[in-house]
PDB file of N, CA and C in Angstrom:
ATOM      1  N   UNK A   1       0.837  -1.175   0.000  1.00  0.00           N
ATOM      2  CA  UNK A   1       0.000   0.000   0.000  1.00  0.00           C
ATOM      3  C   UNK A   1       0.881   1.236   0.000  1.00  0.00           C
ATOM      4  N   UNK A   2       0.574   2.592  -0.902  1.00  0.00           N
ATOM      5  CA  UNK A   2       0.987   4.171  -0.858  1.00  0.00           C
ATOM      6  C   UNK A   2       1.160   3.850   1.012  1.00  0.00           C
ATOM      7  N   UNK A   3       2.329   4.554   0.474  1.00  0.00           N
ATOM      8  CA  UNK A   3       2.386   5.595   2.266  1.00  0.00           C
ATOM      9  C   UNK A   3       1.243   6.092   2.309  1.00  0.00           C
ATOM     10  N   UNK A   4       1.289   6.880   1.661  1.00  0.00           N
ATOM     11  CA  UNK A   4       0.078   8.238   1.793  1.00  0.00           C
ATOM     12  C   UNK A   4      -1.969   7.342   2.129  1.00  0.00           C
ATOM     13  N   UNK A   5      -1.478   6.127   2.232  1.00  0.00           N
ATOM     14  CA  UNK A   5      -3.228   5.049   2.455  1.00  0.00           C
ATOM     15  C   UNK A   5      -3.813   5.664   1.214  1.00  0.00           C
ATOM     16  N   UNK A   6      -3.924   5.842   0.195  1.00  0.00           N
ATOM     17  CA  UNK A   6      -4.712   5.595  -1.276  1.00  0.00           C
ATOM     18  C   UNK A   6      -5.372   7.268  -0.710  1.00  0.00           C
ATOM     19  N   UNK A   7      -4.881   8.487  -0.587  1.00  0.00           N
ATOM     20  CA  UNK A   7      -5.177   9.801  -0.451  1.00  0.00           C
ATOM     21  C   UNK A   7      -6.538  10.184  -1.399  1.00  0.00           C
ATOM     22  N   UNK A   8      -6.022   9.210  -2.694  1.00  0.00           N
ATOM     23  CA  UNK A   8      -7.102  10.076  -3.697  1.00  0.00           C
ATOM     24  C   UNK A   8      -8.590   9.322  -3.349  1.00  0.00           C
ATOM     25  N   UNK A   9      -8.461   8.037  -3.058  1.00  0.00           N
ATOM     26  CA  UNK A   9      -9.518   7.142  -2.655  1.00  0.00           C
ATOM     27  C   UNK A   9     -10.333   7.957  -1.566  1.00  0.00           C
ATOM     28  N   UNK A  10      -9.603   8.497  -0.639  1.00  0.00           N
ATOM     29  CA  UNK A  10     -10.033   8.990   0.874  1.00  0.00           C
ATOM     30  C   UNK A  10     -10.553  10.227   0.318  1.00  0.00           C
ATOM     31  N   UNK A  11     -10.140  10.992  -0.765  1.00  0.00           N
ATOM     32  CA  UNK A  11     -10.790  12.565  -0.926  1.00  0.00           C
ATOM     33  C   UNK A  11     -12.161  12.162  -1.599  1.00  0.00           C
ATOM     34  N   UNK A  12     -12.316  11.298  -2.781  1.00  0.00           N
ATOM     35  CA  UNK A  12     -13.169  10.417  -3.220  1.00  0.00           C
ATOM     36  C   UNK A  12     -13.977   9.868  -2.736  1.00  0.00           C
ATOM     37  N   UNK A  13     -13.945   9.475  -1.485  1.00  0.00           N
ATOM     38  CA  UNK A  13     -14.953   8.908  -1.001  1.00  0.00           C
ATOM     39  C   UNK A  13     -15.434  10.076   0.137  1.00  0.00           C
ATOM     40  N   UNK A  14     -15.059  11.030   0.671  1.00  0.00           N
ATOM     41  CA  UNK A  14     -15.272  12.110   1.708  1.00  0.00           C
ATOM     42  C   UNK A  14     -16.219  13.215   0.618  1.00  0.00           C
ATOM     43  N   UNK A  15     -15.880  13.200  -0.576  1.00  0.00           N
ATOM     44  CA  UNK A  15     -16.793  14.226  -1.646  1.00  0.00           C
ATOM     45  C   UNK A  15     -17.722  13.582  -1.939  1.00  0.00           C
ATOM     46  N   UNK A  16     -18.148  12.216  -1.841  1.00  0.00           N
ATOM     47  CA  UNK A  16     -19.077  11.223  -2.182  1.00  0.00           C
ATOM     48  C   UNK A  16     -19.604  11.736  -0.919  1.00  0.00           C
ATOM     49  N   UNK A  17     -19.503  11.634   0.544  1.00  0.00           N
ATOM     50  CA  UNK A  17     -20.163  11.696   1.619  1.00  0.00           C
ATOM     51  C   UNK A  17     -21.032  12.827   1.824  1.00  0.00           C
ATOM     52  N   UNK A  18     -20.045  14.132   1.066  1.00  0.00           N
ATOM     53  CA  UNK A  18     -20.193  15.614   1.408  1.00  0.00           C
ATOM     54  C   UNK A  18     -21.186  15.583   0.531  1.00  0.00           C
ATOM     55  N   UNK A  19     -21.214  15.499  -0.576  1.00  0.00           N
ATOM     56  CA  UNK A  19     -22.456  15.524  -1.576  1.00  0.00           C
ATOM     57  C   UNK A  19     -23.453  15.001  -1.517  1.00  0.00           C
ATOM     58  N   UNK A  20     -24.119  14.038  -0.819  1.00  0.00           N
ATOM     59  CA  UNK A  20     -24.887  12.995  -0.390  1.00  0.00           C
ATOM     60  C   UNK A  20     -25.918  14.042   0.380  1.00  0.00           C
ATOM     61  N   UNK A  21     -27.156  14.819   0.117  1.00  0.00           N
ATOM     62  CA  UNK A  21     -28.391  15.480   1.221  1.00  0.00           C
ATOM     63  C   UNK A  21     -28.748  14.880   2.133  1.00  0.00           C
ATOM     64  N   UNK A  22     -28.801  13.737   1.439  1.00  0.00           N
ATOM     65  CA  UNK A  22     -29.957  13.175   1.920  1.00  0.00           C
ATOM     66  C   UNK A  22     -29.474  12.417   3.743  1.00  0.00           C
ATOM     67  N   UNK A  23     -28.328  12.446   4.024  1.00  0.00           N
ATOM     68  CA  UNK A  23     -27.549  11.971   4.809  1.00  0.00           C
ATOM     69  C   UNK A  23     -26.405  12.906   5.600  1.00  0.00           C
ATOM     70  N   UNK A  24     -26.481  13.338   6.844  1.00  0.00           N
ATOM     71  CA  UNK A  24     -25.608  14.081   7.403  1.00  0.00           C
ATOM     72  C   UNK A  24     -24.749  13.339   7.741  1.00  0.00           C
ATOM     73  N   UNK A  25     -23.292  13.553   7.987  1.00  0.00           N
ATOM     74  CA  UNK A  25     -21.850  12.596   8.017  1.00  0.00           C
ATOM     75  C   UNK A  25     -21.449  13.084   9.562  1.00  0.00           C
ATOM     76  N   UNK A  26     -20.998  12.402  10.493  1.00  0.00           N
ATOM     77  CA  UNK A  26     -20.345  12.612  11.634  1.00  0.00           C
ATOM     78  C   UNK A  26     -18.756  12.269  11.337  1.00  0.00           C
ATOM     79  N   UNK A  27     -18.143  12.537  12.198  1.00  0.00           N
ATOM     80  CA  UNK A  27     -16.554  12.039  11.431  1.00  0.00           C
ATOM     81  C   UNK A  27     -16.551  10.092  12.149  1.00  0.00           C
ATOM     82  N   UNK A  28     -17.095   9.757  12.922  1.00  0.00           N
ATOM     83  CA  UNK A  28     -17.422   7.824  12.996  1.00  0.00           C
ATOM     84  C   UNK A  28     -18.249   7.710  12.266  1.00  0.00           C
ATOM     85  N   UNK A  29     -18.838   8.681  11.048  1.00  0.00           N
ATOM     86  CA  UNK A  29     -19.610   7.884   9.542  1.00  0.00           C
ATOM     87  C   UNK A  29     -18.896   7.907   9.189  1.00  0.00           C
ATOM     88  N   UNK A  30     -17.628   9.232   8.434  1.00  0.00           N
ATOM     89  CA  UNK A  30     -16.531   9.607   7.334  1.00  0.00           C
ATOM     90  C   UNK A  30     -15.784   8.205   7.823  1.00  0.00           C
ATOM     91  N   UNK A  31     -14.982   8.482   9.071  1.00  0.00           N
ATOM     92  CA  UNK A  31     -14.301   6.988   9.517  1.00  0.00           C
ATOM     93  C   UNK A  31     -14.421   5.869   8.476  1.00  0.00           C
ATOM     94  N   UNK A  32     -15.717   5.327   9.345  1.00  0.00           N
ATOM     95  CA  UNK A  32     -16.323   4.599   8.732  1.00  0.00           C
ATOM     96  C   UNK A  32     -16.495   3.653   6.828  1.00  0.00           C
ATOM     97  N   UNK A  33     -16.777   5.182   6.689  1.00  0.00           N
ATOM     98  CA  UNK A  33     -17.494   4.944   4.982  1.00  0.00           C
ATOM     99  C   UNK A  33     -15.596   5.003   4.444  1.00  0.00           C
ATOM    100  N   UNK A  34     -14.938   6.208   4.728  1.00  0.00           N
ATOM    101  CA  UNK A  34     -13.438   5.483   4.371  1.00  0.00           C
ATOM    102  C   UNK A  34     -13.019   4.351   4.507  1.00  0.00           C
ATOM    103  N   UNK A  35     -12.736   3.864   5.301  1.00  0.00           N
ATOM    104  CA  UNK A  35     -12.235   2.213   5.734  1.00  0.00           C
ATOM    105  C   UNK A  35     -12.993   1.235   4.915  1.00  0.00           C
ATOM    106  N   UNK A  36     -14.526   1.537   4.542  1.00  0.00           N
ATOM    107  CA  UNK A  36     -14.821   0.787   3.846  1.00  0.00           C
ATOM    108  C   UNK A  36     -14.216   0.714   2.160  1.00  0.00           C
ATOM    109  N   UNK A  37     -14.406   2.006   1.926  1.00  0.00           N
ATOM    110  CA  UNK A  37     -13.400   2.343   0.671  1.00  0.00           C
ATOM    111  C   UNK A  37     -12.478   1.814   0.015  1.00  0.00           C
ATOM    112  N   UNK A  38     -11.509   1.942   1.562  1.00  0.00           N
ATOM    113  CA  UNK A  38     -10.001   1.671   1.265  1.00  0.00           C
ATOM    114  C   UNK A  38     -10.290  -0.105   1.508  1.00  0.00           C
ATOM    115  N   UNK A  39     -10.882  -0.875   2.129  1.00  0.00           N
ATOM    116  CA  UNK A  39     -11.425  -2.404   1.747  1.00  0.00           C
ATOM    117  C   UNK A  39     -11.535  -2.872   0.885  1.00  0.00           C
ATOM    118  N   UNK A  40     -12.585  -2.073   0.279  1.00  0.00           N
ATOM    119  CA  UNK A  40     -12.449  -2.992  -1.610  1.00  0.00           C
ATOM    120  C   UNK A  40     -11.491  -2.730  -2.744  1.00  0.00           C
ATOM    121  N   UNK A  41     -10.875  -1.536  -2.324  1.00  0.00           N
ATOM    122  CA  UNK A  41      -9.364  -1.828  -2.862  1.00  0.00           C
ATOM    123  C   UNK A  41      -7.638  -2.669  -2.606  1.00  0.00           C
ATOM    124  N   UNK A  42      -8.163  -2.666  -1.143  1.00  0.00           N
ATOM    125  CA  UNK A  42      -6.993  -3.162  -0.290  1.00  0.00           C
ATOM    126  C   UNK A  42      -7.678  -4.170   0.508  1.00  0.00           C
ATOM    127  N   UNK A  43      -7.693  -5.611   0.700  1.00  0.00           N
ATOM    128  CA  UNK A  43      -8.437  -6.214   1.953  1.00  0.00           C
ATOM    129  C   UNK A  43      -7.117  -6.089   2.980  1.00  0.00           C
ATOM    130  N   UNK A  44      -6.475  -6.105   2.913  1.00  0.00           N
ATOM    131  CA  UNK A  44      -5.312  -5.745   3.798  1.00  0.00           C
ATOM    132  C   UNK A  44      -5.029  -4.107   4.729  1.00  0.00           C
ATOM    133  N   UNK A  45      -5.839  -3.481   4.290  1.00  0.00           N
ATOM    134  CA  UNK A  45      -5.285  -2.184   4.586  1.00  0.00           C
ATOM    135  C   UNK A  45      -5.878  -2.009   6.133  1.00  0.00           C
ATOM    136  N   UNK A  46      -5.296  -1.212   6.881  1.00  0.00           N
ATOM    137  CA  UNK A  46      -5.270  -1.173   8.348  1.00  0.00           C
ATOM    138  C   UNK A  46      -6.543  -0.385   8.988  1.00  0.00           C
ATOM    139  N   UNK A  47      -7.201   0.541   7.507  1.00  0.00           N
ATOM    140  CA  UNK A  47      -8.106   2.198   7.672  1.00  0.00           C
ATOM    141  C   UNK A  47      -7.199   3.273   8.104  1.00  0.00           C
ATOM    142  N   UNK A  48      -8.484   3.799   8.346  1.00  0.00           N
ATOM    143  CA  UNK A  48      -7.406   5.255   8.718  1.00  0.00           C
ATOM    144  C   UNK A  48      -8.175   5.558  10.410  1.00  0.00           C
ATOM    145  N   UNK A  49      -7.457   6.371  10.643  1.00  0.00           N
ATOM    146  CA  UNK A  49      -8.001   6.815  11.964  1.00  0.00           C
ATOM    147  C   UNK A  49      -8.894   8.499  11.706  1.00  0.00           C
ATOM    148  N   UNK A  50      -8.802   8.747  12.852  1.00  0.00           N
ATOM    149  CA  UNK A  50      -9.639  10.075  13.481  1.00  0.00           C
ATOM    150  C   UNK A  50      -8.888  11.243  12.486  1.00  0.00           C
ATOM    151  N   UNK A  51      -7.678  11.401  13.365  1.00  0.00           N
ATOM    152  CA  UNK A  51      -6.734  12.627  12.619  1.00  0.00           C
ATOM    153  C   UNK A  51      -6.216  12.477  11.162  1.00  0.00           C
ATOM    154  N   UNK A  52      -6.124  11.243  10.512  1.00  0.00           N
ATOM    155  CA  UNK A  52      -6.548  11.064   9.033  1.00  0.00           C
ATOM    156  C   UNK A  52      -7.661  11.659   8.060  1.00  0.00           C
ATOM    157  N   UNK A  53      -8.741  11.933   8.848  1.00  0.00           N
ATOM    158  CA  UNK A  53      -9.997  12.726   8.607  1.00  0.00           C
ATOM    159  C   UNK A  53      -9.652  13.689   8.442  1.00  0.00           C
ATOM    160  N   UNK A  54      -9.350  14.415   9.946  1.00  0.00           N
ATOM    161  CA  UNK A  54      -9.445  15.788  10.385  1.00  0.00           C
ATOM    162  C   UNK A  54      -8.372  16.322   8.993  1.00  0.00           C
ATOM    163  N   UNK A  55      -7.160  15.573   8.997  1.00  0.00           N
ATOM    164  CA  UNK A  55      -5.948  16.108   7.904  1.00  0.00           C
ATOM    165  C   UNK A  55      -6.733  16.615   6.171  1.00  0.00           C
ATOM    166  N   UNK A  56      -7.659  15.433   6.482  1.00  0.00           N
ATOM    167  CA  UNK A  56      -8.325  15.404   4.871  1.00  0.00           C
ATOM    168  C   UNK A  56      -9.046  16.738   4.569  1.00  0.00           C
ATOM    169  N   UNK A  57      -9.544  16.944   5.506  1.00  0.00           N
ATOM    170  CA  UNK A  57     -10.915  18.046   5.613  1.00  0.00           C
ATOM    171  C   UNK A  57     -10.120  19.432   5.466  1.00  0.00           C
ATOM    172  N   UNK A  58      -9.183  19.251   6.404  1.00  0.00           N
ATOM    173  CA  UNK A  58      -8.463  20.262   6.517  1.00  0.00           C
ATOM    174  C   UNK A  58      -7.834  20.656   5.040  1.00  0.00           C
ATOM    175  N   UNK A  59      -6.979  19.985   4.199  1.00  0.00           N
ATOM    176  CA  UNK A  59      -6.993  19.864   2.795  1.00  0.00           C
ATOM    177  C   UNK A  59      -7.447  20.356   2.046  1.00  0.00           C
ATOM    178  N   UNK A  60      -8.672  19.415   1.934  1.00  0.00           N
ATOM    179  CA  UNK A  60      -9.585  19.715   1.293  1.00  0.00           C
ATOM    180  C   UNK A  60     -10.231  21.352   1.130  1.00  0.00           C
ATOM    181  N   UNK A  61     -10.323  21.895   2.174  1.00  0.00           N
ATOM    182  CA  UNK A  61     -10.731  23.141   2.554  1.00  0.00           C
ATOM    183  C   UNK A  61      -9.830  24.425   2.450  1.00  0.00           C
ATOM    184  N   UNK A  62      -8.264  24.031   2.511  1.00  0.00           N
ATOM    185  CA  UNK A  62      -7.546  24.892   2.156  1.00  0.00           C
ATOM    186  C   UNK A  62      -7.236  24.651   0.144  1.00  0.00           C
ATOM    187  N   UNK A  63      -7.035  26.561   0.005  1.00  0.00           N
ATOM    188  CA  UNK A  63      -6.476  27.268  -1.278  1.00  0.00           C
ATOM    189  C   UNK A  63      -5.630  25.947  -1.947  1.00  0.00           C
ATOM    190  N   UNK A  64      -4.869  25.441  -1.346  1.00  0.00           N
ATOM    191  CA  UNK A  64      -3.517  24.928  -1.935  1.00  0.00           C
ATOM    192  C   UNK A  64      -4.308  23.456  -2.402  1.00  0.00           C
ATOM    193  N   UNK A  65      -5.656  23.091  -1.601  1.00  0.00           N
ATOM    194  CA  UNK A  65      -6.009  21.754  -1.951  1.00  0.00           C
ATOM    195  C   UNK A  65      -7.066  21.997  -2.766  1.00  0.00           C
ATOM    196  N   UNK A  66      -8.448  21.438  -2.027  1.00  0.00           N
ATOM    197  CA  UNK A  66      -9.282  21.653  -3.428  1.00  0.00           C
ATOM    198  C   UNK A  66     -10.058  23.356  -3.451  1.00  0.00           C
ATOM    199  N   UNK A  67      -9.938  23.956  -1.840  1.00  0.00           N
ATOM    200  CA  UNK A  67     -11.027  24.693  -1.751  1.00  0.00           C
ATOM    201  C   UNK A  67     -12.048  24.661  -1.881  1.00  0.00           C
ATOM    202  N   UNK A  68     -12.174  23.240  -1.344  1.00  0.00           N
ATOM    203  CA  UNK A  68     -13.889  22.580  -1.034  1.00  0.00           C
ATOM    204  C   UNK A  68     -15.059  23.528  -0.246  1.00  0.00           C
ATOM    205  N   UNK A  69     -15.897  23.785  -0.395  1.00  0.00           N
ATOM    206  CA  UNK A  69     -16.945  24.050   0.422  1.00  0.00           C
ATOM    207  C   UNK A  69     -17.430  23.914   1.384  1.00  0.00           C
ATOM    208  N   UNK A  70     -16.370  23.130   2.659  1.00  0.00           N
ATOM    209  CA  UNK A  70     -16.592  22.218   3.335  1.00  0.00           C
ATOM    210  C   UNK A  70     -17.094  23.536   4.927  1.00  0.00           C
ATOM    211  N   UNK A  71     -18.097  23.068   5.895  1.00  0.00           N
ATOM    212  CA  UNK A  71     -18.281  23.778   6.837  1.00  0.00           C
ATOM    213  C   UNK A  71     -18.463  22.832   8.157  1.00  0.00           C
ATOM    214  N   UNK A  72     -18.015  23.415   9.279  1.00  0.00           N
ATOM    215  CA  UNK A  72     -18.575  22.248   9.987  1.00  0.00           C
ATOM    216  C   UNK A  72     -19.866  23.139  10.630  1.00  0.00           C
ATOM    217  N   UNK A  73     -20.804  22.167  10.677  1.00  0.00           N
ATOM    218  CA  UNK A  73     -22.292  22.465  11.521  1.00  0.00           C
ATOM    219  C   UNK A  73     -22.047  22.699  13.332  1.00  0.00           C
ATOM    220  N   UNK A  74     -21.496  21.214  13.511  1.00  0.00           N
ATOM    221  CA  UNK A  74     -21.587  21.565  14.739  1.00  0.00           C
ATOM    222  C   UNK A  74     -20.263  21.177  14.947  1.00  0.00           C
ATOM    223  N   UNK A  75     -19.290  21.974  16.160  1.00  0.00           N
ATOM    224  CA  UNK A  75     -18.312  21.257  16.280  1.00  0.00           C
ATOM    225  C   UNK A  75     -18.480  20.361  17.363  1.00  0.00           C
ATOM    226  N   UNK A  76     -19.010  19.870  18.365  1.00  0.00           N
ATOM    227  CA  UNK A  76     -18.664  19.045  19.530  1.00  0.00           C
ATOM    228  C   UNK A  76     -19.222  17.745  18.725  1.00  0.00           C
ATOM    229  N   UNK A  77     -19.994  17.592  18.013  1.00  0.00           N
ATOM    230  CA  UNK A  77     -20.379  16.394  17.275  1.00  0.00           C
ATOM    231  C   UNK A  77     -19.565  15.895  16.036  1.00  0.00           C
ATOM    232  N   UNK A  78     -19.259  16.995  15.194  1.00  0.00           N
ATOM    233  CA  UNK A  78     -18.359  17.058  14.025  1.00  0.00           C
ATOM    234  C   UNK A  78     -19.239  17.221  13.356  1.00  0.00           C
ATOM    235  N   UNK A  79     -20.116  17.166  12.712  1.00  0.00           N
ATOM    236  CA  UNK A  79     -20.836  17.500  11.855  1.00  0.00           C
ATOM    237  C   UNK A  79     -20.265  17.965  10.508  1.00  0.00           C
ATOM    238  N   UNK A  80     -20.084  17.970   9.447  1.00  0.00           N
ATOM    239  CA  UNK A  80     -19.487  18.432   8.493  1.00  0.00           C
ATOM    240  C   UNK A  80     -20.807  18.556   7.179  1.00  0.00           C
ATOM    241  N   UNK A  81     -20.856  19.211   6.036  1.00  0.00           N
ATOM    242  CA  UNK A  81     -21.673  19.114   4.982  1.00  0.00           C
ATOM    243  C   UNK A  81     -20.814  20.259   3.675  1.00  0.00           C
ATOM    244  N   UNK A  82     -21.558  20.066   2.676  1.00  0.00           N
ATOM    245  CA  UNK A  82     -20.834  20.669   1.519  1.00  0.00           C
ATOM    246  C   UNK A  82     -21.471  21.940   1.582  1.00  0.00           C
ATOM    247  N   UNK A  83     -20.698  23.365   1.474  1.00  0.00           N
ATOM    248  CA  UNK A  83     -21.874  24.202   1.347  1.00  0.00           C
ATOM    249  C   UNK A  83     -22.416  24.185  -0.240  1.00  0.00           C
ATOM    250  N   UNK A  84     -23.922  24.741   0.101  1.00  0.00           N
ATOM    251  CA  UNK A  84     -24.672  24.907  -1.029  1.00  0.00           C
ATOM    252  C   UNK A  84     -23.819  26.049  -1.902  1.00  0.00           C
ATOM    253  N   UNK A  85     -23.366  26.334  -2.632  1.00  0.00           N
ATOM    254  CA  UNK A  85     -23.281  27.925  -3.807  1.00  0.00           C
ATOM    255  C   UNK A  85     -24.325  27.905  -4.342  1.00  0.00           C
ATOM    256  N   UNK A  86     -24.720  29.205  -4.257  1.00  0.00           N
ATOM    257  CA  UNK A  86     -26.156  29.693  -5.340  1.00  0.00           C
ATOM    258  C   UNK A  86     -25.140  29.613  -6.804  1.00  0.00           C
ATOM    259  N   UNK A  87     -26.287  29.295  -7.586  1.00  0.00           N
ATOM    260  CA  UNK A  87     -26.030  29.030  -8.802  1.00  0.00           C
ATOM    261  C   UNK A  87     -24.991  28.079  -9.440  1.00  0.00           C
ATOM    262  N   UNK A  88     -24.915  27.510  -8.159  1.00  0.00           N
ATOM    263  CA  UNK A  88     -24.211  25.631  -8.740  1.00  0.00           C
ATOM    264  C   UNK A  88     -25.610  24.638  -9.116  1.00  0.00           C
ATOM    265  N   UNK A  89     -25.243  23.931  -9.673  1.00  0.00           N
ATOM    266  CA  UNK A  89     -26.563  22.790 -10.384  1.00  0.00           C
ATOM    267  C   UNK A  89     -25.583  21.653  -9.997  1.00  0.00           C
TER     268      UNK A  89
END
């Protein structure tokens, strides 16, 4: 396995989560729905942990990465969602 645990898999499957309405994500769903991810590519792979998340989001959300939309709702729960932009379809 990448050092890096399959990075693009983990952003891939966290934009799959973020995009999803119909379903709010806690970071033990993101956990979760990653590890499963990284499973059907790797049956070997270890998952990722907590601060594997937090790193992603964080990423994700900064200029240099994607400049995702990302907000958190609540913090003592984690809560995370994509923001809406007016005039995205």
């Amino acid at each position: 396995m990448a050092t890096n645990k399959n990075a693009t898999i983990r952003y891939q499957n966290h934009d799959r989560c973020f995009r999803n309405p119909g379903r709010k994500y806690y970071i033990n769903d993101l956990i979760e729905a990653c590890n499963e991810a990284l499973l059907d590519v790797d049956p070997f792979s270890s998952g990722v942990k907590k601060w594997q998340i937090f790193d992603d989001i964080k990423f994700m959300r900064d200029y240099r990465g994607f400049s995702a939309p990302i907000e958190l709702l609540k913090s003592r729960l984690c809560l995370y969602t994509i923001c809406r932009i007016i005039g995205a379809k």
